[in-house]
Structures are given as C-alpha cells and as structure tokens.
N, C-alpha and C. Protein backbone atom coordinates (compact mmCIF):
# COMPACT_ATOMS: atom_id res chain seq x y z
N UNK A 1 -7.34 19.89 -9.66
CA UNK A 1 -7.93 18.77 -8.96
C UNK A 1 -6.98 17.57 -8.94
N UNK A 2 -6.35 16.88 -10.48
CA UNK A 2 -5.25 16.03 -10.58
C UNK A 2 -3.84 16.54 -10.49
N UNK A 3 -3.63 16.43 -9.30
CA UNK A 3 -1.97 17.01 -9.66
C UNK A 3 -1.09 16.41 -9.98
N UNK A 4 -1.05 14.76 -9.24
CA UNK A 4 0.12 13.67 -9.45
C UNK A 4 -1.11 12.52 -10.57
N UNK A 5 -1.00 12.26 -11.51
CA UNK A 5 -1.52 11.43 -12.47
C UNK A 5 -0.56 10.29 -12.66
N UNK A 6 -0.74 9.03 -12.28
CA UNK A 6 0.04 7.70 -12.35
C UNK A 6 -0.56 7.12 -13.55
N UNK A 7 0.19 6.68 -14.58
CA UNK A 7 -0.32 6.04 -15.52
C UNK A 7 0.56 4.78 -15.90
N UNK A 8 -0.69 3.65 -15.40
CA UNK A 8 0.64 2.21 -15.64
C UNK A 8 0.23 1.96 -17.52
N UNK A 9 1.84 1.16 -17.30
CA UNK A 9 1.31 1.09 -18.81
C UNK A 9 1.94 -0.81 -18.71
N UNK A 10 1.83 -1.44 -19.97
CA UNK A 10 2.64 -3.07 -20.41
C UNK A 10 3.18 -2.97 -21.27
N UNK A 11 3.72 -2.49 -21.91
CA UNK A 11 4.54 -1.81 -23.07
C UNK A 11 3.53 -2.42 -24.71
N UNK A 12 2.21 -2.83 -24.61
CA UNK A 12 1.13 -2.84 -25.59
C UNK A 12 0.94 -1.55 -26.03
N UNK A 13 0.44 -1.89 -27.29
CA UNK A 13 0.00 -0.15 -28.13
C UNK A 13 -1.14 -0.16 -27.34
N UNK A 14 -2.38 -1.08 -26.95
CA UNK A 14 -3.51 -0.97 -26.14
C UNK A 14 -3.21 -0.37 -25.16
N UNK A 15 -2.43 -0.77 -24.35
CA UNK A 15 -2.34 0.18 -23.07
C UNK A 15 -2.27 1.59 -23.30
N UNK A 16 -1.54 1.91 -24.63
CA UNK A 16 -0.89 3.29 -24.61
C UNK A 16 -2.46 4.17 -25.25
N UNK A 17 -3.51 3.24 -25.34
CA UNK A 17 -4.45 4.13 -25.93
C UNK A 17 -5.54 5.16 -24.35
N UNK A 18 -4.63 4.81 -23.22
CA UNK A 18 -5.11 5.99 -22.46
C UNK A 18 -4.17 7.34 -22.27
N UNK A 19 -3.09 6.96 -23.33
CA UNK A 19 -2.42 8.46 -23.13
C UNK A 19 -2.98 9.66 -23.64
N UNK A 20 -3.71 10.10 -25.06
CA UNK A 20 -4.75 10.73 -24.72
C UNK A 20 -5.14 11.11 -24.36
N UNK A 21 -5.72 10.85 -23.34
CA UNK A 21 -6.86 11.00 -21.95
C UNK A 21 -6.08 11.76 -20.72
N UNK A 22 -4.93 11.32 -20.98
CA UNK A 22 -4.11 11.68 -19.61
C UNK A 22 -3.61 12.81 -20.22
N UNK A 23 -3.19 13.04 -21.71
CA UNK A 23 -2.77 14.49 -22.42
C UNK A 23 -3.87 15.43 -21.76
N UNK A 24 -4.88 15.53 -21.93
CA UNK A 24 -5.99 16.67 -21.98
C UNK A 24 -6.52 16.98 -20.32
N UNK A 25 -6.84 15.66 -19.60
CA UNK A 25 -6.49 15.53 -17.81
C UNK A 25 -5.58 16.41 -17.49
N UNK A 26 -4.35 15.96 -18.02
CA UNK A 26 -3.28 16.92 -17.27
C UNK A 26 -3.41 18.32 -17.66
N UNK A 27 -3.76 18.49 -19.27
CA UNK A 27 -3.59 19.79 -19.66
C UNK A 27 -4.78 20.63 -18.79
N UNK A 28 -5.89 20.33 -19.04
CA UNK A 28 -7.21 20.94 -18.29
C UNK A 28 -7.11 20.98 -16.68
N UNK A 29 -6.86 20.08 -16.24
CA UNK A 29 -6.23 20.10 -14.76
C UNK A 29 -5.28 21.01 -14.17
N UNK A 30 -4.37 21.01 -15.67
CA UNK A 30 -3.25 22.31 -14.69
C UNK A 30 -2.10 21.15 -14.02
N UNK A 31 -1.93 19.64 -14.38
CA UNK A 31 -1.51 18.57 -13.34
C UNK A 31 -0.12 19.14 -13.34
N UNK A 32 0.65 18.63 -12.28
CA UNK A 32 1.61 18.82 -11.71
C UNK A 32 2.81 17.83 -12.35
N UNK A 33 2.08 16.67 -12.37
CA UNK A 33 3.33 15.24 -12.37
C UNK A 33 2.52 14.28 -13.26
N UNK A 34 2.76 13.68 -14.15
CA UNK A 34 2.54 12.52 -14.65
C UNK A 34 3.60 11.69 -14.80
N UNK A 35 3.01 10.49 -13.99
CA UNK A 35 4.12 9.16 -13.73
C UNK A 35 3.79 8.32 -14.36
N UNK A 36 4.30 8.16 -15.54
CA UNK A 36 4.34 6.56 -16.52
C UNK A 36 5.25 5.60 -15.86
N UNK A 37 4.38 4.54 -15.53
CA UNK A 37 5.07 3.07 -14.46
C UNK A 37 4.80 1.97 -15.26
N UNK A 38 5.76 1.49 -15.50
CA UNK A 38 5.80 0.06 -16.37
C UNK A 38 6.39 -0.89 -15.01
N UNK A 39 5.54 -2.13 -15.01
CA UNK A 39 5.57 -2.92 -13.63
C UNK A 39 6.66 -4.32 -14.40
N UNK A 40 7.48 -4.93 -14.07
CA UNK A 40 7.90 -5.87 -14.56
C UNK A 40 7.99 -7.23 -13.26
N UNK A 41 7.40 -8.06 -13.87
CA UNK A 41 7.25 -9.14 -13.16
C UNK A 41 8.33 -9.48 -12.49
N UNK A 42 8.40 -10.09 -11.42
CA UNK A 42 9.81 -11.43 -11.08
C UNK A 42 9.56 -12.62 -11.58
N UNK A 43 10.90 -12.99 -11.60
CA UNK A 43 10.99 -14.20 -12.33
C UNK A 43 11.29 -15.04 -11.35
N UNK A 44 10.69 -16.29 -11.44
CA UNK A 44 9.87 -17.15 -10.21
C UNK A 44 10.88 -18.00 -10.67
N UNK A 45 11.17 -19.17 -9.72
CA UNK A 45 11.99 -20.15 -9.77
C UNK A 45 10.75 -21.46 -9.95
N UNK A 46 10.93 -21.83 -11.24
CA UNK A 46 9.99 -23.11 -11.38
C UNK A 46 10.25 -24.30 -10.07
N UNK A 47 9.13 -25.15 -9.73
CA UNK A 47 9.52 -26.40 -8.80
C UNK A 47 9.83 -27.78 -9.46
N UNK A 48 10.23 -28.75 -8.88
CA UNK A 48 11.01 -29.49 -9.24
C UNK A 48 12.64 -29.75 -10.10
N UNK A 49 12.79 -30.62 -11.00
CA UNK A 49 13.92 -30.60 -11.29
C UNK A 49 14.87 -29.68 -12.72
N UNK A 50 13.50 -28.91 -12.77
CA UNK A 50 13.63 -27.54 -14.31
C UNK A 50 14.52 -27.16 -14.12
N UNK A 51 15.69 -26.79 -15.15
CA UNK A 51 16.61 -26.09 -15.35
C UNK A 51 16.11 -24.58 -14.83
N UNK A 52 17.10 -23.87 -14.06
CA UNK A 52 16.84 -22.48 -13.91
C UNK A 52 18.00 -21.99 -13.64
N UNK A 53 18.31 -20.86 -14.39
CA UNK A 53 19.56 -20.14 -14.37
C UNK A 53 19.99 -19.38 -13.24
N UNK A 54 21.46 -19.61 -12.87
CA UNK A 54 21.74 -19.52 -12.16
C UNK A 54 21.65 -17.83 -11.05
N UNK A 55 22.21 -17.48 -9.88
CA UNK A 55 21.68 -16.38 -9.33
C UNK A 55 22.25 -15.15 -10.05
N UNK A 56 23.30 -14.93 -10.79
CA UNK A 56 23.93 -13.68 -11.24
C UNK A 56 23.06 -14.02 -12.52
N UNK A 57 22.54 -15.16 -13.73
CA UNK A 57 21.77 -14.82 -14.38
C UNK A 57 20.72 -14.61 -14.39
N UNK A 58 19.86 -14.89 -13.06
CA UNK A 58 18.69 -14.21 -13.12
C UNK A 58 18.44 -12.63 -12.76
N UNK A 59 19.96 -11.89 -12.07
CA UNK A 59 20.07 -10.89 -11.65
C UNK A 59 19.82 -10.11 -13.08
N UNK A 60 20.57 -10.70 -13.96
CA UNK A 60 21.25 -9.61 -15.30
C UNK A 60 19.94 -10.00 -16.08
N UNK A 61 19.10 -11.22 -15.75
CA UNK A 61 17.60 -10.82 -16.81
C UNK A 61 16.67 -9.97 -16.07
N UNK A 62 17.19 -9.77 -14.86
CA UNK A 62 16.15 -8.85 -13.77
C UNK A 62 16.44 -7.55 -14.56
N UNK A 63 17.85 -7.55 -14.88
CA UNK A 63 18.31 -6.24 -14.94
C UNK A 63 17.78 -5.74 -16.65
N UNK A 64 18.14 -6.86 -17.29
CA UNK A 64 17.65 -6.25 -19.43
C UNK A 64 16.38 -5.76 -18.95
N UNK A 65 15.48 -6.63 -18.13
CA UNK A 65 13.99 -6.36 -17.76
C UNK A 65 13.61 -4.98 -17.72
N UNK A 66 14.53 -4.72 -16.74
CA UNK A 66 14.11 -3.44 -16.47
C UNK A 66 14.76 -2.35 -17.87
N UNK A 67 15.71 -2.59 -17.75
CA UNK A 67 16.06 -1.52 -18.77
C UNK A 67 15.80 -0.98 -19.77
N UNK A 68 15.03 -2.33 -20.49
CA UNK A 68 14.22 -2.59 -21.57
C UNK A 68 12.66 -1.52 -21.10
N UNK A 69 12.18 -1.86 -20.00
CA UNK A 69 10.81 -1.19 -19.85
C UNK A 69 11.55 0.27 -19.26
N UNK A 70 12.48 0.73 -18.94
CA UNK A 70 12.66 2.04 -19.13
C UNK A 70 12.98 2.78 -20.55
N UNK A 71 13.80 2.25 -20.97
CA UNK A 71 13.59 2.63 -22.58
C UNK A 71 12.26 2.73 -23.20
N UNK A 72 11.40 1.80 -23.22
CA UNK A 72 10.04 2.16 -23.36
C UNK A 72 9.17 3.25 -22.62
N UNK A 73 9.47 3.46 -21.39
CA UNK A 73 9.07 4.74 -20.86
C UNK A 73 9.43 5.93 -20.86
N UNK A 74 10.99 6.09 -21.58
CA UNK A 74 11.55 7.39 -22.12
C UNK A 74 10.83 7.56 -23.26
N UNK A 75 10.93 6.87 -24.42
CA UNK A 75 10.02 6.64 -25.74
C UNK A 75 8.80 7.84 -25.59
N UNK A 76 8.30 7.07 -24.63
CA UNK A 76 6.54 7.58 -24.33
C UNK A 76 7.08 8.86 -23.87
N UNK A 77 7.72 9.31 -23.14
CA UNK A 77 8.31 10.69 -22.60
C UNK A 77 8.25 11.58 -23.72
N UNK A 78 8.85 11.36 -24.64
CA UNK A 78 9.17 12.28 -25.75
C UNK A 78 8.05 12.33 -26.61
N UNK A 79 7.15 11.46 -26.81
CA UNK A 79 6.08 11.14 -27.31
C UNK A 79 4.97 12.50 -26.69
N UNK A 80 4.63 12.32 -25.87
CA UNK A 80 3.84 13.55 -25.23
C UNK A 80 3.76 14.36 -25.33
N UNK A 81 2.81 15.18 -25.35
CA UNK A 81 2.62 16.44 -25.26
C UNK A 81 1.78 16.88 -24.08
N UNK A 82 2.93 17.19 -22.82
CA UNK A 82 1.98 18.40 -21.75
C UNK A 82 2.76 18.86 -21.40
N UNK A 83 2.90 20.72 -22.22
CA UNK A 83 3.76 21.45 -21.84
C UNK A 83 3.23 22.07 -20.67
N UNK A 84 3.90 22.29 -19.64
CA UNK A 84 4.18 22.95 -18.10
C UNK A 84 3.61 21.65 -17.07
N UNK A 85 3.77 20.25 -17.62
CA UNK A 85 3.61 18.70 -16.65
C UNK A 85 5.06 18.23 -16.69
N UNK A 86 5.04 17.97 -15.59
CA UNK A 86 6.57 16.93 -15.43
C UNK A 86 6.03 15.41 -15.77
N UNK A 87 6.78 15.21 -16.49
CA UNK A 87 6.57 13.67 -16.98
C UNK A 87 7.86 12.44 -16.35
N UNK A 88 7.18 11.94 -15.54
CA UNK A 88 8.43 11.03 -14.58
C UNK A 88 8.08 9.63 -15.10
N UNK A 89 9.66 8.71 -14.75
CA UNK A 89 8.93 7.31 -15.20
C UNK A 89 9.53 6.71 -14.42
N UNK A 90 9.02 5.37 -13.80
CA UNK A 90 8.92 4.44 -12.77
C UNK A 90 8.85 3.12 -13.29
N UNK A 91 9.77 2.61 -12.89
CA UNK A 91 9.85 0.67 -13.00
C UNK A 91 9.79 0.10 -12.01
N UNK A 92 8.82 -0.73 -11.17
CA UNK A 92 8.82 -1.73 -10.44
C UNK A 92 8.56 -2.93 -10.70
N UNK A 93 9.38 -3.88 -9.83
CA UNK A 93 9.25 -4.93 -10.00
C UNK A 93 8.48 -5.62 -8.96
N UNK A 94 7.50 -5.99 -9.24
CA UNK A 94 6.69 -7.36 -8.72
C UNK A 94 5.23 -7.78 -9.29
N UNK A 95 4.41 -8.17 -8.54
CA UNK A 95 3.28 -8.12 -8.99
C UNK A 95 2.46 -6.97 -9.51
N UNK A 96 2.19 -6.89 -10.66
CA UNK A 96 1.50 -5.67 -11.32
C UNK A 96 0.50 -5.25 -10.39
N UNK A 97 -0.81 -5.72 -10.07
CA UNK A 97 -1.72 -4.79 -9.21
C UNK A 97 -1.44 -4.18 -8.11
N UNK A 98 -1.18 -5.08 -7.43
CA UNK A 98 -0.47 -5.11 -5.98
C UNK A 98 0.60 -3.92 -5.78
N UNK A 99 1.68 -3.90 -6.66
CA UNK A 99 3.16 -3.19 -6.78
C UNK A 99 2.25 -1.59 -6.68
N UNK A 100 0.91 -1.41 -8.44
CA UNK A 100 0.68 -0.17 -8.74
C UNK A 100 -0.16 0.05 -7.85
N UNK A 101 -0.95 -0.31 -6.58
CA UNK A 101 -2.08 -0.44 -5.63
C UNK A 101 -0.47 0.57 -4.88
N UNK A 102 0.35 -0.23 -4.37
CA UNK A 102 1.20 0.60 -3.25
C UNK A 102 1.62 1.68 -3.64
N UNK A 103 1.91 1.75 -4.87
CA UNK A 103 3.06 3.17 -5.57
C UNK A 103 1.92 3.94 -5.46
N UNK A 104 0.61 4.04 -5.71
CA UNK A 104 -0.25 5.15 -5.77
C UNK A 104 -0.59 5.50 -4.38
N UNK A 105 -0.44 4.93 -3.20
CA UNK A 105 -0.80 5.08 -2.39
C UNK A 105 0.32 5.64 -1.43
N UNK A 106 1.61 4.86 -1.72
CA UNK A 106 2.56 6.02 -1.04
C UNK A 106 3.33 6.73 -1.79
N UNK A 107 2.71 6.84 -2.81
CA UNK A 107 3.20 8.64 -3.25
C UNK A 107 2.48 9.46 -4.03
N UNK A 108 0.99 9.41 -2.88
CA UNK A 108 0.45 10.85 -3.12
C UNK A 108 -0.69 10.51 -4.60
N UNK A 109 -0.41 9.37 -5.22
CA UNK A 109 -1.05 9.67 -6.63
C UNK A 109 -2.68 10.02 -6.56
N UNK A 110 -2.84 11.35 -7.14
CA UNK A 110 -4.86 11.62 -6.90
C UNK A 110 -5.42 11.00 -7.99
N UNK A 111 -4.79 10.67 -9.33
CA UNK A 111 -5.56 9.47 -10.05
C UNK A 111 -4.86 8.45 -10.79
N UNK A 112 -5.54 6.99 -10.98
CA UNK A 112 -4.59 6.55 -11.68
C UNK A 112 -5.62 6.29 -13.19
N UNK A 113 -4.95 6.42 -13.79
CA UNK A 113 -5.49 6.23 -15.50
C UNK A 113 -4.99 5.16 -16.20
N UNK A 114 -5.73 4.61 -16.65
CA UNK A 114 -5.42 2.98 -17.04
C UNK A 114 -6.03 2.16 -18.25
N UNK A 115 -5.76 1.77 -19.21
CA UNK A 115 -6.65 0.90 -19.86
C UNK A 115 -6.69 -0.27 -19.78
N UNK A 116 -7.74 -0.69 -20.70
CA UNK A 116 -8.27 -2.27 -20.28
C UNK A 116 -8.52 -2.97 -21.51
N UNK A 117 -7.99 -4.49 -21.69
CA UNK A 117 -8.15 -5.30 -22.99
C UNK A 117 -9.85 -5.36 -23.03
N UNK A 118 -10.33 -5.79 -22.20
CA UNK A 118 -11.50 -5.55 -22.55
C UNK A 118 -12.39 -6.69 -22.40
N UNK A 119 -11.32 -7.82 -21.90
CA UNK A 119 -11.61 -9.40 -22.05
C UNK A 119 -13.01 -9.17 -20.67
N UNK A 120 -13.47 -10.52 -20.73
CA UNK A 120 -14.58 -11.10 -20.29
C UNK A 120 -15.00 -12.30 -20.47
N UNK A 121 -15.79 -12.84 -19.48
CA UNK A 121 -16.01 -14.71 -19.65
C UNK A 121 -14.20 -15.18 -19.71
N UNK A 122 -13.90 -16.38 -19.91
CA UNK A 122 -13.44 -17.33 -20.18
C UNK A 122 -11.61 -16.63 -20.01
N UNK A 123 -11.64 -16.16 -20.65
CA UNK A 123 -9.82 -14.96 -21.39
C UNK A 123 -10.40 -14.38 -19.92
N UNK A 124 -10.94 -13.55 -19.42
CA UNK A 124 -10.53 -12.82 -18.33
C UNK A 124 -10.45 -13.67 -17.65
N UNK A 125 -11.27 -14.86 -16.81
CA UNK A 125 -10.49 -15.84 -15.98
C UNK A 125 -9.52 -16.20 -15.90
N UNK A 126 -8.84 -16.60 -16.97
CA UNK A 126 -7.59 -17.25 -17.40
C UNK A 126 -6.40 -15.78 -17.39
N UNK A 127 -7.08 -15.22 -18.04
CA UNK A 127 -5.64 -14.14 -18.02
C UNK A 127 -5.78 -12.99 -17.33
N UNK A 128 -7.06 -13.04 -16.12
CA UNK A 128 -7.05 -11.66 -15.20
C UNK A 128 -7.23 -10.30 -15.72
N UNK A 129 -7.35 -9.15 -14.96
CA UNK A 129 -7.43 -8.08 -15.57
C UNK A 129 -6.67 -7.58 -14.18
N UNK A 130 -5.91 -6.49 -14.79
CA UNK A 130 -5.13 -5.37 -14.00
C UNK A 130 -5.68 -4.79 -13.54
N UNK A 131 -6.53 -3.95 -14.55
CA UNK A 131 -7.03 -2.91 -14.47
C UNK A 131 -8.32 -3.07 -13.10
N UNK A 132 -8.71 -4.28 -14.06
CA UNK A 132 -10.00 -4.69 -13.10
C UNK A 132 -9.53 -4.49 -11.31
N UNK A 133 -8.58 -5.49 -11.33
CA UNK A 133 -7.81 -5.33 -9.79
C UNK A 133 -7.72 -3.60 -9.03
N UNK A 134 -7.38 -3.26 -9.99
CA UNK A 134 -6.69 -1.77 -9.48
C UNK A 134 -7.78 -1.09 -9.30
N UNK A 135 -9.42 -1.34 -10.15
CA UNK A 135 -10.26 -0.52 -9.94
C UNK A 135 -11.43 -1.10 -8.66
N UNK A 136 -11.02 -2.41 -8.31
CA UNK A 136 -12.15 -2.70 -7.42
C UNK A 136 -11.18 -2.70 -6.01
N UNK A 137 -9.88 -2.35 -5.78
CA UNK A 137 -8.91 -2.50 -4.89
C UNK A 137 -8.01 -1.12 -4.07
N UNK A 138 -7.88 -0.27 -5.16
CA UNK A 138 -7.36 1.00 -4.93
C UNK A 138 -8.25 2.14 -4.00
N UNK A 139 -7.41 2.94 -3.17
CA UNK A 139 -8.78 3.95 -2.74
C UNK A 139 -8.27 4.98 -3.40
N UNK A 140 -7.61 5.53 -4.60
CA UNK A 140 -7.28 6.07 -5.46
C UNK A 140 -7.76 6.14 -6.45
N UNK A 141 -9.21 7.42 -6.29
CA UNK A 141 -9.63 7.41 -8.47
C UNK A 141 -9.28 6.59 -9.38
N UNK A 142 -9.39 5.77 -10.39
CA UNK A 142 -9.50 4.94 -11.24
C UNK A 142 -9.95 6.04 -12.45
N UNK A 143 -9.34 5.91 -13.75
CA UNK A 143 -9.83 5.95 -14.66
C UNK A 143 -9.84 5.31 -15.95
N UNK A 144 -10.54 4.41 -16.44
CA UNK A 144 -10.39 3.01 -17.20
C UNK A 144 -11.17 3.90 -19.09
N UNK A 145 -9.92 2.97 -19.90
CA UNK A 145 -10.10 3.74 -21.16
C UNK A 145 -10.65 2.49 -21.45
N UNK A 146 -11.48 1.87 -22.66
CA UNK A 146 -11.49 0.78 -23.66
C UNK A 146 -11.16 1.14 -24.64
N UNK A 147 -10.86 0.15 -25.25
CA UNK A 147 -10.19 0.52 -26.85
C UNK A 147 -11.93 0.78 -27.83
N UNK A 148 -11.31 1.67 -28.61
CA UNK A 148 -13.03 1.79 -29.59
C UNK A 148 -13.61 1.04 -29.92
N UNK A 149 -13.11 0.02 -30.57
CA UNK A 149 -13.27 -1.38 -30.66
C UNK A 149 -14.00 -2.28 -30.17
N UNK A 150 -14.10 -1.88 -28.68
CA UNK A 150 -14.76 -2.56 -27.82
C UNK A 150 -16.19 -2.92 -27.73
N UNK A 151 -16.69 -4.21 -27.52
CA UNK A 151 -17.81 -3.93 -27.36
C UNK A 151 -18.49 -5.30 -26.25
N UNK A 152 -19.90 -4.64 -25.40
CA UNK A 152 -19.47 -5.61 -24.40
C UNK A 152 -20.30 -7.12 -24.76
N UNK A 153 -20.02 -7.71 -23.74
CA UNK A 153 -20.55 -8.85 -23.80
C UNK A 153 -22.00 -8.92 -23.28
N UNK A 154 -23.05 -9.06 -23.94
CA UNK A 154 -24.22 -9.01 -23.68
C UNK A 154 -24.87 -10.33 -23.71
C-alpha cells in the first residue's frame, strides 16, 4: 500500500520518536523507499542597519547547514532497521511545510510520517506546528506520532 514513505525529521530526539512507526510501516507494507528529509531554513537578511555577513558567507553557512543536517540523516540511515527498504536522504532548503508539502507531492510520496511536540494554546501560536501545517495542507496521507508523554489539553 506504502511504497515511497517520506519522513521529515529537525534533527530533535522528538522528532526521531516516529521512526518506529515507519520501521514496522515499511516492514509490514513491503515499502519500497523511505526518504528521511531534514528541511533547513534560509537565512533571511535582517532589515535595517544589522550587521549581516557578507554573500560568500552566507553561501558557506548555507553550505555547514546543510552538511551538518546530512550527516544527521546518514546517522539515522545506519540507525534503522528495514531490511529489503531503500533508505534515501533529502535536504531542502526553505520553508519547512511548504518545501515538505512540494517534495511529497512531486515525488510520488503515498505517506508522510511525522511527529509532533505536542504544543497547544499560547507555544503553538508563537512557535507553529509543522506537522499541524502538513496535516491540514497536504493531499498526501499524514501520519502524526505524539510523544508518550503527551497529554492533551482539556
């Protein structure tokens, strides 16, 4: 049923608590591909008269950026266990929902698997949810982990 499984991650141990989920998905599924995508922001040019480093240094922090969240996605590579799944990894840069909204959509992904801090009231205003985005925005299956921990706001 899942063949291509996209799994974004933020390089948090929270995030990584839907790998799991995506172990036994893929295994029971039979999946084809699991894509671990770590999204890395751009780095915005503040307004007014703020110091901001110049264009070849914002290139080469574009660049640790990334390299840094691929190293973290090899990590998780070796970490895994789904023997006969290809395990691929993906870095984009831009806006996290938005970026993982397009990658699932032009390439094929049949689910994306995702966790969630868990915030609500006040912290989710202020600091958004990804997940949230990706699940009320995507026409791509959603599958949202909480940490055990969790509990809701009543």
């Amino acid at each position: 049923m899942y063949q291509k499984i996209m799994v974004p991650l933020d390089g948090s141990k929270l995030a990584e608590i839907v790998l799991p989920h995506v172990e036994a998905i893929a295994k029971g599924c039979r999946a084809g591909n699991v894509i671990l995508v770590r999204v890395v922001e751009p780095i915005l040019k503040p307004t007014g008269d703020d110091y901001f480093p110049l264009e070849e240094d914002r290139k080469l922090l574009k660049f640790d950026r990334k390299a840094a969240a691929k190293d973290y996605l090899n990590q998780l590579v070796h970490r895994l266990k789904c023997d006969g799944v290809n395990i691929q990894t993906e870095v984009i840069v831009g806006k996290a929902a938005e970026s993982l909204i397009n990658y699932a959509e032009k390439n094929g992904v049949d689910l994306i698997a995702i966790a969630t801090h868990g915030r609500s009231g006040i912290s989710r205003w202020v600091w958004g949810s990804v997940a949230d985005r990706i699940l009320h925005s995507a026409r791509t299956p959603v599958l949202v982990v909480r940490p055990a921990e969790w509990k809701p706001d009543i």
